[in-house]
Protein backbone atom coordinates (compact mmCIF):
# COMPACT_ATOMS: atom_id res chain seq x y z
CA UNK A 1 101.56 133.46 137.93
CA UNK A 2 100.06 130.16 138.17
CA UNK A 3 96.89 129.49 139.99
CA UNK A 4 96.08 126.07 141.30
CA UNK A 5 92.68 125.02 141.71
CA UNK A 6 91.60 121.74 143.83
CA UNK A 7 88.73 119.91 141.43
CA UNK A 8 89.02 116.78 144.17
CA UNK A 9 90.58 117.22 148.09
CA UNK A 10 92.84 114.64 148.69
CA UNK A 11 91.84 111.86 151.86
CA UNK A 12 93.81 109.90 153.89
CA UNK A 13 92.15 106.40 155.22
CA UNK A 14 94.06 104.22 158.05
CA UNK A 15 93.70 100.76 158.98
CA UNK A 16 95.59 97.89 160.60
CA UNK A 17 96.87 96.90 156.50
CA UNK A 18 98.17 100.60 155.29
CA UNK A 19 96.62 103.56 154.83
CA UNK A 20 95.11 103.71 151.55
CA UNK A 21 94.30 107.00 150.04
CA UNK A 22 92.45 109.07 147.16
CA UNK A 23 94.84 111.84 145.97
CA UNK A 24 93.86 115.18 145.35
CA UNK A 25 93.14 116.25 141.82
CA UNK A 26 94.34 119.64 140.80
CA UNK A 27 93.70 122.08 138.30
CA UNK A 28 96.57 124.00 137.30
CA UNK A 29 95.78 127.55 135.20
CA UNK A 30 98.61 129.89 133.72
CA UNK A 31 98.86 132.25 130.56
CA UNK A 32 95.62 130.77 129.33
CA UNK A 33 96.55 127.04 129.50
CA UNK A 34 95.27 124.46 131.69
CA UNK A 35 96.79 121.34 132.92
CA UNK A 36 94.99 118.49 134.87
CA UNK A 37 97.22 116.38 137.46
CA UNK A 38 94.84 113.63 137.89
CA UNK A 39 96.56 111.20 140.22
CA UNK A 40 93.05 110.41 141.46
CA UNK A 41 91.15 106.56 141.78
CA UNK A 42 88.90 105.39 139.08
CA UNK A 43 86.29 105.49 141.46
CA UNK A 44 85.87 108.57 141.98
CA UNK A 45 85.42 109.71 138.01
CA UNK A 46 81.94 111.29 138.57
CA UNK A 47 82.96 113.56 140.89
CA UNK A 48 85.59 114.58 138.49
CA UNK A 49 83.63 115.07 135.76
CA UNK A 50 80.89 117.02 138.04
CA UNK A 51 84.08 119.04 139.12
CA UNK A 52 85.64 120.14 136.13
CA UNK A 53 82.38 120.56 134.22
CA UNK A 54 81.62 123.25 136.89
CA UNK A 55 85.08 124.97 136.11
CA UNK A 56 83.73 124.80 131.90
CA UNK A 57 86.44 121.85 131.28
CA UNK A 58 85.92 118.56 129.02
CA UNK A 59 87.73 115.44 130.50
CA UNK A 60 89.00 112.98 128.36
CA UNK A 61 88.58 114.65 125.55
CA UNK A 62 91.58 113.55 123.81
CA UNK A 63 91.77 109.66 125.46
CA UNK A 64 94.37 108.54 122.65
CA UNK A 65 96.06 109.42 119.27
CA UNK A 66 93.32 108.11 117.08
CA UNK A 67 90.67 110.66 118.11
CA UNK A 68 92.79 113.71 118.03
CA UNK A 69 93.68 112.11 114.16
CA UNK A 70 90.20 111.83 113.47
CA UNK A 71 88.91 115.24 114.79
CA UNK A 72 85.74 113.12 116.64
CA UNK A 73 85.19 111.99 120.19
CA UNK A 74 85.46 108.22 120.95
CA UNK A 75 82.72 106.17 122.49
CA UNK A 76 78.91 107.28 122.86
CA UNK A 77 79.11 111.09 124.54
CA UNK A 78 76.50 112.13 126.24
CA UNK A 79 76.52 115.36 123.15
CA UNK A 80 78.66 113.91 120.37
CA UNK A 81 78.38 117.89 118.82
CA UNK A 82 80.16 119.04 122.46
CA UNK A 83 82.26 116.18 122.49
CA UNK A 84 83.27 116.73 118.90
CA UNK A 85 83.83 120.44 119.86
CA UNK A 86 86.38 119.95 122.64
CA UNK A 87 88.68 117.63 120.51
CA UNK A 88 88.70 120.38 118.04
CA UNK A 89 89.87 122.94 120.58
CA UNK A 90 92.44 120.91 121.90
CA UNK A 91 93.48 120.08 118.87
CA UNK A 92 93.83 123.81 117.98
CA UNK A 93 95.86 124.71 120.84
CA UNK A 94 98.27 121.78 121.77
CA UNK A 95 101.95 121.18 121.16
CA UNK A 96 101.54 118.41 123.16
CA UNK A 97 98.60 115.90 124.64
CA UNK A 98 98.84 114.14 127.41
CA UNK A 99 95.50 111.70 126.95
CA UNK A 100 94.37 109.47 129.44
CA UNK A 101 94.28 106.41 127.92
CA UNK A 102 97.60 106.41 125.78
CA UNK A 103 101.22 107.58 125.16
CA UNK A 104 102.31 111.67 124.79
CA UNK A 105 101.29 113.21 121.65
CA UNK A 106 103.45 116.14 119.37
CA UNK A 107 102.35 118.22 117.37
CA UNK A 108 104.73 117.81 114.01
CA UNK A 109 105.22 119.08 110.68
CA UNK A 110 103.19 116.21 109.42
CA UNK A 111 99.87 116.51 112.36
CA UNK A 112 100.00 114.83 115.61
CA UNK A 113 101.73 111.29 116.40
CA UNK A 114 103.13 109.81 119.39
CA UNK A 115 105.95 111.99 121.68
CA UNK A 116 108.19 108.93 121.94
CA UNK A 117 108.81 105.76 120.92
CA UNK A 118 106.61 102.86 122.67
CA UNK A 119 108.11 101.01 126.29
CA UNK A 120 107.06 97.05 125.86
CA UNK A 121 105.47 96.18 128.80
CA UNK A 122 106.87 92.95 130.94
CA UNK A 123 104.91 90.80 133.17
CA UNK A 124 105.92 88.56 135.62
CA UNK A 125 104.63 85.66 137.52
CA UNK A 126 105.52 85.32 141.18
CA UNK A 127 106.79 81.56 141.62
């Protein structure tokens, strides 16, 4: 049975322009796996971190195809050898990565590369 685990509580603001909110951020557990719905603000990323680090989870440890290629952690971690560590386990154990900063990611017969074809963006300007 799954268990679902709040990392972040979700809040509700009000004022005279809409009611902005921060959306919970849930940890979902079952058979050993673990699944992150992050629907949460930017702003609130050290929390986050805080929260799952508490729980023994690395976030963003897989941001896009290139590291989970590589086998190394993007950027300038705090401890490259931890950092370096988590992409390895996730690499080990997914069929599929959802990263944060990128397109799906399968696990084929030839290593990992993107779940789907890319969607070209569009951008409009108002007139």
């Amino acid at each position: 049975m799954p268990t679902v685990t709040p990392i972040l509580a979700g809040h509700l603001l009000t004022s005279d322009q809409g009611n902005p909110a921060f959306c919970s951020v849930l940890l979902v557990e079952s058979d050993g796996r673990r699944a992150l719905f992050d629907t949460g603000h930017a702003g609130r990323r050290r929390h986050l971190l805080k929260g799952l680090a508490a729980r023994g989870v690395a976030a963003d440890a897989v941001p896009t195809l290139r590291v989970l290629r590589d086998r190394r952690a993007s950027g300038r971690p705090y401890d490259r050898e931890q950092a370096d560590a988590s992409v390895e386990r996730v690499a080990a154990v997914a069929d599929v990565v959802y990263p944060g900063h990128d397109r799906a990611i399968r696990l084929g017969a030839d290593g990992f590369d993107y779940a789907e074809a890319a969607v070209p963006l569009t951008f409009r300007v108002p007139l």
